[in-house]
Protein backbone atom coordinates (compact mmCIF):
# COMPACT_ATOMS: atom_id res chain seq x y z
CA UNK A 1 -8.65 29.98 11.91
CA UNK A 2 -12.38 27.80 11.83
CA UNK A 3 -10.70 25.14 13.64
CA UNK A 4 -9.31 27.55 16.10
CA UNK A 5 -12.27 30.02 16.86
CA UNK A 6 -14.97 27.92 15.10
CA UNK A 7 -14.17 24.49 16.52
CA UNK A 8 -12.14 25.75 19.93
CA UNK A 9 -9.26 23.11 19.24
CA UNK A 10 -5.65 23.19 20.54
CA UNK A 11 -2.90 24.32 18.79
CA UNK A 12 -1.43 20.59 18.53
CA UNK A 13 -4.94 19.26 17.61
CA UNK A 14 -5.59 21.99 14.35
CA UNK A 15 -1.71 20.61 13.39
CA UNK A 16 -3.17 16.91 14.07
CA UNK A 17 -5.78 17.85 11.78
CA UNK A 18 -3.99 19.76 9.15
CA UNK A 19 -1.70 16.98 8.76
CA UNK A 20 -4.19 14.22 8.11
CA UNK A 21 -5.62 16.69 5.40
CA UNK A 22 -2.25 16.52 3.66
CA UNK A 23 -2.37 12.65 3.94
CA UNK A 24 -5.15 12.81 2.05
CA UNK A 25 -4.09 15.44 -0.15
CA UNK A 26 -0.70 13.67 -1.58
CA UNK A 27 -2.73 10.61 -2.00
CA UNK A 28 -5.49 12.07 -4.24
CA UNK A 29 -2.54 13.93 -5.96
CA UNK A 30 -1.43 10.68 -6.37
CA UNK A 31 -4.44 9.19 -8.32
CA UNK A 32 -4.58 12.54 -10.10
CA UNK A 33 -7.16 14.11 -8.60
CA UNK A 34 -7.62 17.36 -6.73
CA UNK A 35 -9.40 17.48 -2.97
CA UNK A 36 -12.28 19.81 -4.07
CA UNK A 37 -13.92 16.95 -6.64
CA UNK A 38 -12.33 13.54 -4.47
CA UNK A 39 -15.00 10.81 -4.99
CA UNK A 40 -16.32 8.53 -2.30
CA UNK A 41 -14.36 5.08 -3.69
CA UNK A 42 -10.99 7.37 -3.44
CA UNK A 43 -11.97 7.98 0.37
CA UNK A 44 -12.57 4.57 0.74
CA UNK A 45 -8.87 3.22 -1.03
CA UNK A 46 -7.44 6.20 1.19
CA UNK A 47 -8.36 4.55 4.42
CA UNK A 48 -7.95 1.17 2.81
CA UNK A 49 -4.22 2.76 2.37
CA UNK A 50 -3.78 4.07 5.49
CA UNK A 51 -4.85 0.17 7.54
CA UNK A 52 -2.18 -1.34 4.49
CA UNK A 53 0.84 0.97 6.24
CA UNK A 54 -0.35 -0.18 9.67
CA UNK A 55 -1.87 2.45 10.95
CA UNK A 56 -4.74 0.89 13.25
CA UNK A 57 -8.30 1.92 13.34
CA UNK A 58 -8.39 4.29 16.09
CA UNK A 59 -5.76 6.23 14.50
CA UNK A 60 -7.93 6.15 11.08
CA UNK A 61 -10.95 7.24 13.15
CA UNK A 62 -9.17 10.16 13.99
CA UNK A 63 -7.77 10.96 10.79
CA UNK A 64 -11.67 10.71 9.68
CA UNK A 65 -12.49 13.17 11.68
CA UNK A 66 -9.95 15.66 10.62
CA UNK A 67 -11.43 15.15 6.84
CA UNK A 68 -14.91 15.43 8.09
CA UNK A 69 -14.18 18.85 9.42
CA UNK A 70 -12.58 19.77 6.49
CA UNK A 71 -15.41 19.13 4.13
CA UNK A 72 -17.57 20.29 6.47
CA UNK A 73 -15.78 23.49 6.39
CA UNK A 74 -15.97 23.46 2.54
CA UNK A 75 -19.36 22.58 2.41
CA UNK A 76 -20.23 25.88 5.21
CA UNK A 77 -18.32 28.12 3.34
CA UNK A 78 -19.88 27.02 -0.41
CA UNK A 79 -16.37 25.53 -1.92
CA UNK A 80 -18.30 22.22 -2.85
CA UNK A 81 -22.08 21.14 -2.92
CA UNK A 82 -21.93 18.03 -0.91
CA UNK A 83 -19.40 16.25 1.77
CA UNK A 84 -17.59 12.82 0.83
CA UNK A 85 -17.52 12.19 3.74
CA UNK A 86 -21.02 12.11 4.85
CA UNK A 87 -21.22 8.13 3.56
CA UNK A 88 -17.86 6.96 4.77
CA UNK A 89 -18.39 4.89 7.96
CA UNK A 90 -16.20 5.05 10.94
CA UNK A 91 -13.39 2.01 11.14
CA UNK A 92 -14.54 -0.20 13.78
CA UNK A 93 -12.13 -0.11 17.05
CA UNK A 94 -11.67 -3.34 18.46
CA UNK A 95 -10.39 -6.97 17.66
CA UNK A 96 -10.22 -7.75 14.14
CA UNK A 97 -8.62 -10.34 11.79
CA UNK A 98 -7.65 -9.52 8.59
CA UNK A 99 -8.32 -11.90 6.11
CA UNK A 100 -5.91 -14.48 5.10
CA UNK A 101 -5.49 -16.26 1.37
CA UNK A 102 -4.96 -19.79 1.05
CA UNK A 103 -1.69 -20.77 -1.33
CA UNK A 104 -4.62 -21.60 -3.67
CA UNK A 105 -5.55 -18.41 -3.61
CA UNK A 106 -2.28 -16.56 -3.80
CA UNK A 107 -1.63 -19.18 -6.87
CA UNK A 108 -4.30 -18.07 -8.38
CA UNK A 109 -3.45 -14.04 -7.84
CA UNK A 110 -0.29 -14.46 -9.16
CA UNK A 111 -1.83 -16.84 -11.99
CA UNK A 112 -4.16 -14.08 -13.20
CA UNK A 113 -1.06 -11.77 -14.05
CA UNK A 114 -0.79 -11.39 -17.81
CA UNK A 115 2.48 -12.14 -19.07
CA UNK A 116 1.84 -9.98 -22.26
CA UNK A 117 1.89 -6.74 -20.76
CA UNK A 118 5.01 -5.52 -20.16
CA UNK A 119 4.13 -5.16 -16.25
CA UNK A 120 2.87 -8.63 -16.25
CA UNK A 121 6.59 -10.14 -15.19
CA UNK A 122 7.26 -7.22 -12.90
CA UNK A 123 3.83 -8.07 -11.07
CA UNK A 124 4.64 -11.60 -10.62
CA UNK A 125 7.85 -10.93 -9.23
CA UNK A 126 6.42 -8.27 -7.18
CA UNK A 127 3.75 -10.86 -5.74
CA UNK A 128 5.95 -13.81 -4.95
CA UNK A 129 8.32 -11.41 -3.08
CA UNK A 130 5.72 -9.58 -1.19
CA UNK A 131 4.42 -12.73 0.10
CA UNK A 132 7.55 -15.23 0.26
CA UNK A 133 9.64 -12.85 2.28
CA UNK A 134 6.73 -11.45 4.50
CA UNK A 135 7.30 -7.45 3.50
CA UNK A 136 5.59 -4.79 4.23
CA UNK A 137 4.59 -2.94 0.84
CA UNK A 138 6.70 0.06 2.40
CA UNK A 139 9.69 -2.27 2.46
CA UNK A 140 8.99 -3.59 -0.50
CA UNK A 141 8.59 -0.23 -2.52
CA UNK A 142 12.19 0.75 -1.25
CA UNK A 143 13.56 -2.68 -1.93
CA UNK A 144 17.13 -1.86 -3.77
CA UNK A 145 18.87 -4.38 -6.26
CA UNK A 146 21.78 -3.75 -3.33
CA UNK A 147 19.95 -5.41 -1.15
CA UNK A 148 19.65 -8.67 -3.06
CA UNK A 149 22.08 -11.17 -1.91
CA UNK A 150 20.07 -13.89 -4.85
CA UNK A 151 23.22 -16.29 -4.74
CA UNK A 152 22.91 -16.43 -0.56
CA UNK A 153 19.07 -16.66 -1.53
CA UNK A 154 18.20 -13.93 0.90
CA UNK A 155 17.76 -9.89 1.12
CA UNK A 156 18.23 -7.53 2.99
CA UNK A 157 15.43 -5.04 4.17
CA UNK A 158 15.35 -1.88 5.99
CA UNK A 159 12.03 -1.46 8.13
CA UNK A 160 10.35 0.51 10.56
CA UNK A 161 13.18 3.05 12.70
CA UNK A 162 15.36 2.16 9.68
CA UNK A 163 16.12 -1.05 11.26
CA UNK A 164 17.44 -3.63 9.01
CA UNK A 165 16.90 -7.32 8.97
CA UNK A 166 17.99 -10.43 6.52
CA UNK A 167 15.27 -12.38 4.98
CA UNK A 168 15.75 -15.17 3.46
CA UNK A 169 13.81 -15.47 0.21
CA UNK A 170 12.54 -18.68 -2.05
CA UNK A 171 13.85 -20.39 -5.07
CA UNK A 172 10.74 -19.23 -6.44
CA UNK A 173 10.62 -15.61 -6.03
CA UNK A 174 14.51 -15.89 -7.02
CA UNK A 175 13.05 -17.18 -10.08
CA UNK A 176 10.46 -14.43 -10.62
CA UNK A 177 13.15 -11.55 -10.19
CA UNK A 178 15.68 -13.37 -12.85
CA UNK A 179 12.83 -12.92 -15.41
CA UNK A 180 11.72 -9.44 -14.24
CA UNK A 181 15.47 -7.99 -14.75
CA UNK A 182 15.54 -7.91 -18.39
CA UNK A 183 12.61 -5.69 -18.65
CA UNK A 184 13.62 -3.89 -15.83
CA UNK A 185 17.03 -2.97 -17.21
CA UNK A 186 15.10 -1.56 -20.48
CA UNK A 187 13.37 0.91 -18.44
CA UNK A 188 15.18 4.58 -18.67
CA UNK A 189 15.21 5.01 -14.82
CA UNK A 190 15.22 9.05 -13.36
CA UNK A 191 18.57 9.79 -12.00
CA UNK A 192 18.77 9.06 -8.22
CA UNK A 193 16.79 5.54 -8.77
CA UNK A 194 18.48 3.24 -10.25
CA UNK A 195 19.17 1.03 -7.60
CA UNK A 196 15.24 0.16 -6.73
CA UNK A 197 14.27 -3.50 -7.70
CA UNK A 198 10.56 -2.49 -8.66
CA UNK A 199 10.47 0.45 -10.73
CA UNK A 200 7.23 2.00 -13.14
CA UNK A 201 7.94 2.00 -16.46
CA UNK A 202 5.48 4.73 -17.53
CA UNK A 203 7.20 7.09 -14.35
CA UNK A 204 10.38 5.65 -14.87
CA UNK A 205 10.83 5.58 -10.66
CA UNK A 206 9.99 3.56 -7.49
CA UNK A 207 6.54 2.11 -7.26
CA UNK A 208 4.54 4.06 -4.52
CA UNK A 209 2.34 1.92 -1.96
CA UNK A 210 -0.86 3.22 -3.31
CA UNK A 211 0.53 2.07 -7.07
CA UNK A 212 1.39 -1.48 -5.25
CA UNK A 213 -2.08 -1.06 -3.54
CA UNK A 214 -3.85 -0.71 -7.00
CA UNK A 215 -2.12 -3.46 -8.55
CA UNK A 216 -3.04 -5.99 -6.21
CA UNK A 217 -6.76 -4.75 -6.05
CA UNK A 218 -6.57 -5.17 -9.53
CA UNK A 219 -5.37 -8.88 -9.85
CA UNK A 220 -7.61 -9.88 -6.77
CA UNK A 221 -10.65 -8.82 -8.75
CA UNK A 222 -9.21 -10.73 -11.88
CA UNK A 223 -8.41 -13.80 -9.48
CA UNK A 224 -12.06 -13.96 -8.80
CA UNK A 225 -11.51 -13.33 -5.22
CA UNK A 226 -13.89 -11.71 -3.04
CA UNK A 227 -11.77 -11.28 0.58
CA UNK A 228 -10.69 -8.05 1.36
CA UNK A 229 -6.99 -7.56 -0.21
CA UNK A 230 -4.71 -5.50 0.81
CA UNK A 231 -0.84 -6.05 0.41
CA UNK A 232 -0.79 -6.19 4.13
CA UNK A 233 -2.59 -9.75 3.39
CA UNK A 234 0.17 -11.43 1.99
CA UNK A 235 2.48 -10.35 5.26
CA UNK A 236 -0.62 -12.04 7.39
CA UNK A 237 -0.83 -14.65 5.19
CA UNK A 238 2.81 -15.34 5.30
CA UNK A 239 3.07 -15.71 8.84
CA UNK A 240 -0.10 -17.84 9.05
CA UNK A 241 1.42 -20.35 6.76
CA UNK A 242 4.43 -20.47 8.75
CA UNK A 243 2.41 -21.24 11.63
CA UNK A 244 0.53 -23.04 10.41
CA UNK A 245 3.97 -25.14 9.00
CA UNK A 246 5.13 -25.76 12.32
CA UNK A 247 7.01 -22.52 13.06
CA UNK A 248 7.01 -21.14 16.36
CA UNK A 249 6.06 -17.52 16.73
């Protein structure tokens, strides 16, 4: 009703707007929050979430704009003292280039990993796959043990329109998975996912993209690396190095 009468929008706008809200909503759900006491760094991993999937920055302006209303509406009608989103700056639209790790750096991501926990091997693998095969974290959250053809050494991934492709994938990461299934197949799994490769043990089901997203934040900082990280990175960084290899595009 505000966004109707208050805010004159369009019917297709106000369900624009109330869908972004419930973007943000399952996210903060997510992280175990609720919407009424969301902190500014959660706003800021949201968007940081929302450029990982590949949705580009006018899009996430937009979708800014939907929360601003919203707190804005909160913040009118007295549901919370002040709006998150009052310090949360606008993406810029426009050229940009992500950042892209060296193989030093990813080395040293995937060196930081300790082996002690009982993530630690599950990470690694994680890591080397995410970056060997160029996925994108949504592809490599759904990734099934079906899907792993280890002896062909390549894999087969369903992407965006549910297209599927066959990627190969390196001795390496083949390697990383071998030592990841042991632990894996310890794990009581919920009915209805047992086939996914990368699973939480505390959940006992498929790692979501904002758990992947967490992860990697977490091992950049541990890396000692200051570049903006995203799992989107590795992708970029994978096709830079093949470029830079000799490939053609």
């Amino acid at each position: 009703i505000y966004l109707k009468l208050e805010k004159s929008l369009r019917p297709k706008t106000v369900e624009a707007y109330l869908s972004d809200v419930d973007k943000l909503a399952v996210f903060i759900a997510d992280c175990g929050g609720n919407l009424l006491e969301v902190t500014l760094e959660q706003l800021r991993e949201f968007l940081a979430s929302l450029a990982d999937v590949g949705i580009n920055a006018r899009s996430q302006a937009r979708i800014l704009s939907s929360l601003r209303s919203f707190y804005g509406f909160l913040k009118l009608d007295g549901f919370i003292g002040d709006d998150p989103t009052e310090l949360i700056k606008s993406p810029k639209i426009g050229m940009h280039l992500p950042d892209v790790l060296t193989l030093q750096e990813i080395d040293d991501i995937i060196n930081s990993i300790d082996l002690s926990k009982k993530e630690g091997q599950r990470n690694r693998a994680m890591i080397e796959v995410l970056y060997s095969c160029g996925l994108r974290v949504s592809e490599l959250c759904s990734l099934r043990m079906s899907d792993l053809y280890l002896h062909e050494q390549f894999i087969r991934i369903t992407g965006k329109g549910d297209k599927q492709r066959l990627v190969p994938i390196s001795e390496r990461a083949i390697a990383e998975l071998e030592a990841y299934f042991p632990d894996r197949n310890m794990i009581p799994i919920k009915p209805g996912y047992e086939d996914y490769v990368f699973v939480s043990e505390r959940l006992k089901k498929p790692l979501s993209r904002i758990m992947v997203f967490h992860f990697i934040k977490q091992l950049v900082a541990a890396a000692g690396i200051e570049k903006s990280v995203s799992p989107h990175t590795f992708r970029h960084s994978f096709a830079t190095h093949l470029l830079e290899g000799g490939a053609n595009l």
